[in-house]
N, C-alpha and C. Protein backbone atom coordinates (compact mmCIF):
# COMPACT_ATOMS: atom_id res chain seq x y z
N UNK A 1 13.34 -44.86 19.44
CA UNK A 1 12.29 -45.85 19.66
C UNK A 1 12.90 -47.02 20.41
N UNK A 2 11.94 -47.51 21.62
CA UNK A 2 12.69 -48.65 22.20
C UNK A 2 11.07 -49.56 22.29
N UNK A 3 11.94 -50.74 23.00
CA UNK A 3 10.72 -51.62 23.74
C UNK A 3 11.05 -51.55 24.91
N UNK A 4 10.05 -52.15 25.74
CA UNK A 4 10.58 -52.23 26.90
C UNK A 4 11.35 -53.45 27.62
N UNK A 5 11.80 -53.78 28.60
CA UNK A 5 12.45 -55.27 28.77
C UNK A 5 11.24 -56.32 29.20
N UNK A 6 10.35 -55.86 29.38
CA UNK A 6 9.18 -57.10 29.08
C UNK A 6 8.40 -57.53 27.98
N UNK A 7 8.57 -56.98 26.90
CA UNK A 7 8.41 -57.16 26.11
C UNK A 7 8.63 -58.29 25.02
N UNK A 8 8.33 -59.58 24.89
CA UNK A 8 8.46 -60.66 23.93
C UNK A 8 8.05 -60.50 22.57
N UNK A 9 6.94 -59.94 22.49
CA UNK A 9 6.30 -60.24 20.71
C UNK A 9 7.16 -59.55 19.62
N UNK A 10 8.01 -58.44 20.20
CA UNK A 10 7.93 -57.13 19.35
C UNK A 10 9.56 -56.91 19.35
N UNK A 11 10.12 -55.93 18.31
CA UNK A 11 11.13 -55.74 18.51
C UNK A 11 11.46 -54.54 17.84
N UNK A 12 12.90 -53.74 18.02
CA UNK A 12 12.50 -52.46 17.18
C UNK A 12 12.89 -52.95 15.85
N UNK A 13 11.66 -51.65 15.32
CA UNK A 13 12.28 -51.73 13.98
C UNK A 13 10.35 -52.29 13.18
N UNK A 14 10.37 -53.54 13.82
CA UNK A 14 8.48 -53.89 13.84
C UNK A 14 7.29 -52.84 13.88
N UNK A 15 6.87 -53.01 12.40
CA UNK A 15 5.53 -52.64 12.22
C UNK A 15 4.49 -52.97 13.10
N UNK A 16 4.07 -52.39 13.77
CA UNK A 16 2.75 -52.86 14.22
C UNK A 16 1.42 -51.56 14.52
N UNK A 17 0.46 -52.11 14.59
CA UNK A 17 -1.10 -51.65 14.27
C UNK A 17 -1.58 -51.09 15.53
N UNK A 18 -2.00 -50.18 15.77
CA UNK A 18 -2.64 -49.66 16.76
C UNK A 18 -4.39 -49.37 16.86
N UNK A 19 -4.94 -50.21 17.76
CA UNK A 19 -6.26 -49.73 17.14
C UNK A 19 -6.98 -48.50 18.01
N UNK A 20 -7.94 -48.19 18.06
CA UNK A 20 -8.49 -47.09 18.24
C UNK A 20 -9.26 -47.02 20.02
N UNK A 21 -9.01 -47.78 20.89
CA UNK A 21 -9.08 -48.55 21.93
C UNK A 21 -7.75 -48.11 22.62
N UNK A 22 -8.19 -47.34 23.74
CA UNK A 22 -6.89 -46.75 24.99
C UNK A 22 -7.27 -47.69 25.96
N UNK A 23 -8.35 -47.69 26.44
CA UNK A 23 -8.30 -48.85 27.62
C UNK A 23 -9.87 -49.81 27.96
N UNK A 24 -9.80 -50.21 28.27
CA UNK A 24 -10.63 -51.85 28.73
C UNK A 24 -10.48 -51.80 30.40
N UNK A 25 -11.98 -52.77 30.88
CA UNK A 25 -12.23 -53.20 32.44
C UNK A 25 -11.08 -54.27 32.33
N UNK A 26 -10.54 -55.15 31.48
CA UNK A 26 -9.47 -56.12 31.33
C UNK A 26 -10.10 -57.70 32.58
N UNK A 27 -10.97 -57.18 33.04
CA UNK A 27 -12.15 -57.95 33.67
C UNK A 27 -12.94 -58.93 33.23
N UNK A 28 -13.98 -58.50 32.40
CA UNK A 28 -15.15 -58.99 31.64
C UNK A 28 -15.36 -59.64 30.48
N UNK A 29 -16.22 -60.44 30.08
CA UNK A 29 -16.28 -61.78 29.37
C UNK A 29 -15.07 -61.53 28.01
N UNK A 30 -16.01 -60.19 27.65
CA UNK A 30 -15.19 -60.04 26.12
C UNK A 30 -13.40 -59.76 26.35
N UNK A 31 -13.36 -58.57 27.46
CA UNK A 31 -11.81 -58.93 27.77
C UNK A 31 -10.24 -60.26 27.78
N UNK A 32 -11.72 -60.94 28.52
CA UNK A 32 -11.14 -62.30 28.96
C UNK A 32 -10.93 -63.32 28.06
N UNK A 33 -11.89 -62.86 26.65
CA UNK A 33 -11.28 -63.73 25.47
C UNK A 33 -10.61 -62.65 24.52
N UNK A 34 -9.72 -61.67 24.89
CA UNK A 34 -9.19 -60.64 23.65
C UNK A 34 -9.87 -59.97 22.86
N UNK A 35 -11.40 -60.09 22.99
CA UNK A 35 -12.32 -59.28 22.41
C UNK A 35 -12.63 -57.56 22.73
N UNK A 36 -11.63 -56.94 23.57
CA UNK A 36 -11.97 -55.76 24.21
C UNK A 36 -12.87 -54.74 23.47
N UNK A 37 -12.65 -54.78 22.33
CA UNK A 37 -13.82 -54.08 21.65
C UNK A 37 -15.41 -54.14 22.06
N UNK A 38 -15.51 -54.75 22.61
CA UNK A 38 -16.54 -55.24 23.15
C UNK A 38 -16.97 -54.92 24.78
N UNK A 39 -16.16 -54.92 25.26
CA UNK A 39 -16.27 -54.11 26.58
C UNK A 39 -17.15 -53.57 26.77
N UNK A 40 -17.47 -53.93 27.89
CA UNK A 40 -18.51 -52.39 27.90
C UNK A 40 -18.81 -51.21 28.97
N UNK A 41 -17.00 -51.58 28.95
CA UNK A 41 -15.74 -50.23 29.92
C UNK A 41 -15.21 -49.85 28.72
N UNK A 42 -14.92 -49.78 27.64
CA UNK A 42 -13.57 -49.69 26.92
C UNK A 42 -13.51 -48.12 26.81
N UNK A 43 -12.86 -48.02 26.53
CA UNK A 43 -12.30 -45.78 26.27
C UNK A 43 -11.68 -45.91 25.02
N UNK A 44 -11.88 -45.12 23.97
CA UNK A 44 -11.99 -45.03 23.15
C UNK A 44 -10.89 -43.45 22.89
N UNK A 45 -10.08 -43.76 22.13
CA UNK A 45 -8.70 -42.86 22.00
C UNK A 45 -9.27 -41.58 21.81
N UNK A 46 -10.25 -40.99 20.98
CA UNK A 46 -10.95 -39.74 20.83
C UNK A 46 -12.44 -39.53 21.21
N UNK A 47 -12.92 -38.63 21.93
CA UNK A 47 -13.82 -38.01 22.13
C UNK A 47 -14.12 -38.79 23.24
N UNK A 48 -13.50 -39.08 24.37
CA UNK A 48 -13.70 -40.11 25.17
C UNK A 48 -12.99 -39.90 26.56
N UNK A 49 -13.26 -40.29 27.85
CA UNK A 49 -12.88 -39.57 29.11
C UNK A 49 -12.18 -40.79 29.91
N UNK A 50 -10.93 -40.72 29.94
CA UNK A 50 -10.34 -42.21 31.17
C UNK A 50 -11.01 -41.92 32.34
N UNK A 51 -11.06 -43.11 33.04
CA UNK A 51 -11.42 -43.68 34.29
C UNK A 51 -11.47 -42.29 35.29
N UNK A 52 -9.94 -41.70 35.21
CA UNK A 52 -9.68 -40.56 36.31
C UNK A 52 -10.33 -39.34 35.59
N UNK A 53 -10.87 -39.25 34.67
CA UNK A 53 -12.28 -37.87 34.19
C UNK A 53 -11.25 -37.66 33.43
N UNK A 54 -10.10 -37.54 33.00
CA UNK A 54 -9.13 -36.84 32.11
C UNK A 54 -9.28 -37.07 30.78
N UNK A 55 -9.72 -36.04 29.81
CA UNK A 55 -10.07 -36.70 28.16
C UNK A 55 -9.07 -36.95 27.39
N UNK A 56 -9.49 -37.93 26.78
CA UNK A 56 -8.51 -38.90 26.01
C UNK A 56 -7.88 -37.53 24.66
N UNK A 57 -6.83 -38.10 24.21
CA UNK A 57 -6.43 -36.98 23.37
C UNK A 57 -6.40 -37.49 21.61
N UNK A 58 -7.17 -38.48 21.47
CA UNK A 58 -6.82 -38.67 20.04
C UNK A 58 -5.91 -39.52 19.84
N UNK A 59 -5.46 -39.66 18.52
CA UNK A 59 -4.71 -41.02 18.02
C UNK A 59 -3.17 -40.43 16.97
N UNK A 60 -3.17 -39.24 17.43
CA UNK A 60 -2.02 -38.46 16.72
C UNK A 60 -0.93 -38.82 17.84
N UNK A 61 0.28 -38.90 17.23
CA UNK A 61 1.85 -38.59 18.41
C UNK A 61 2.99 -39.16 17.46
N UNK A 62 3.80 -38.85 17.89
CA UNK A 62 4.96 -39.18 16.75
C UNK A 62 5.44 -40.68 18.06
N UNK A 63 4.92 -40.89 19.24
CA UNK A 63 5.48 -42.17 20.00
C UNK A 63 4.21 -42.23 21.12
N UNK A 64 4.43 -43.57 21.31
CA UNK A 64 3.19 -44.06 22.26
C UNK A 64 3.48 -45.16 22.88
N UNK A 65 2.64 -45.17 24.44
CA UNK A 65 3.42 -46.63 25.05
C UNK A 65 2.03 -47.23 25.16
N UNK A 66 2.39 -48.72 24.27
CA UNK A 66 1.02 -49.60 24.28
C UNK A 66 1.68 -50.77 24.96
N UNK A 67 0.55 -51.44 25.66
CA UNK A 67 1.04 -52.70 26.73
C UNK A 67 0.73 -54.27 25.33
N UNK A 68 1.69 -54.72 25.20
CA UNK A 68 1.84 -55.93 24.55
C UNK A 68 0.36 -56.83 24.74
């Protein structure tokens, strides 16, 4: 397990929460105040298709790269 070198908040070894949210327009009102849940682009980790048509795979993996 690593971080990456841009990374500030986090460090290894840190617990942290993943929520159920793969991606956001990172655009729009709710984005723009950290509300991405709200989106109303957001993709959704299961049963759900990214931008490029490719379906999302669920919320299982033993590692994952999430953007800070």
């Amino acid at each position: 397990v690593e971080v990456g070198s841009g990374v500030s908040k986090f460090t290894v070894g840190d617990i942290v929460g993943v929520g159920c949210l793969v991606g956001c327009c990172g655009g729009c009102s709710p984005c723009e105040r950290d509300l991405e849940q709200y989106c109303p682009k957001k993709i959704w980790s299961y049963n759900d298709v990214y931008i490029n048509g490719q379906p999302t795979q669920g919320g299982f993996a033993k590692a994952t790269v999430i953007h800070q």
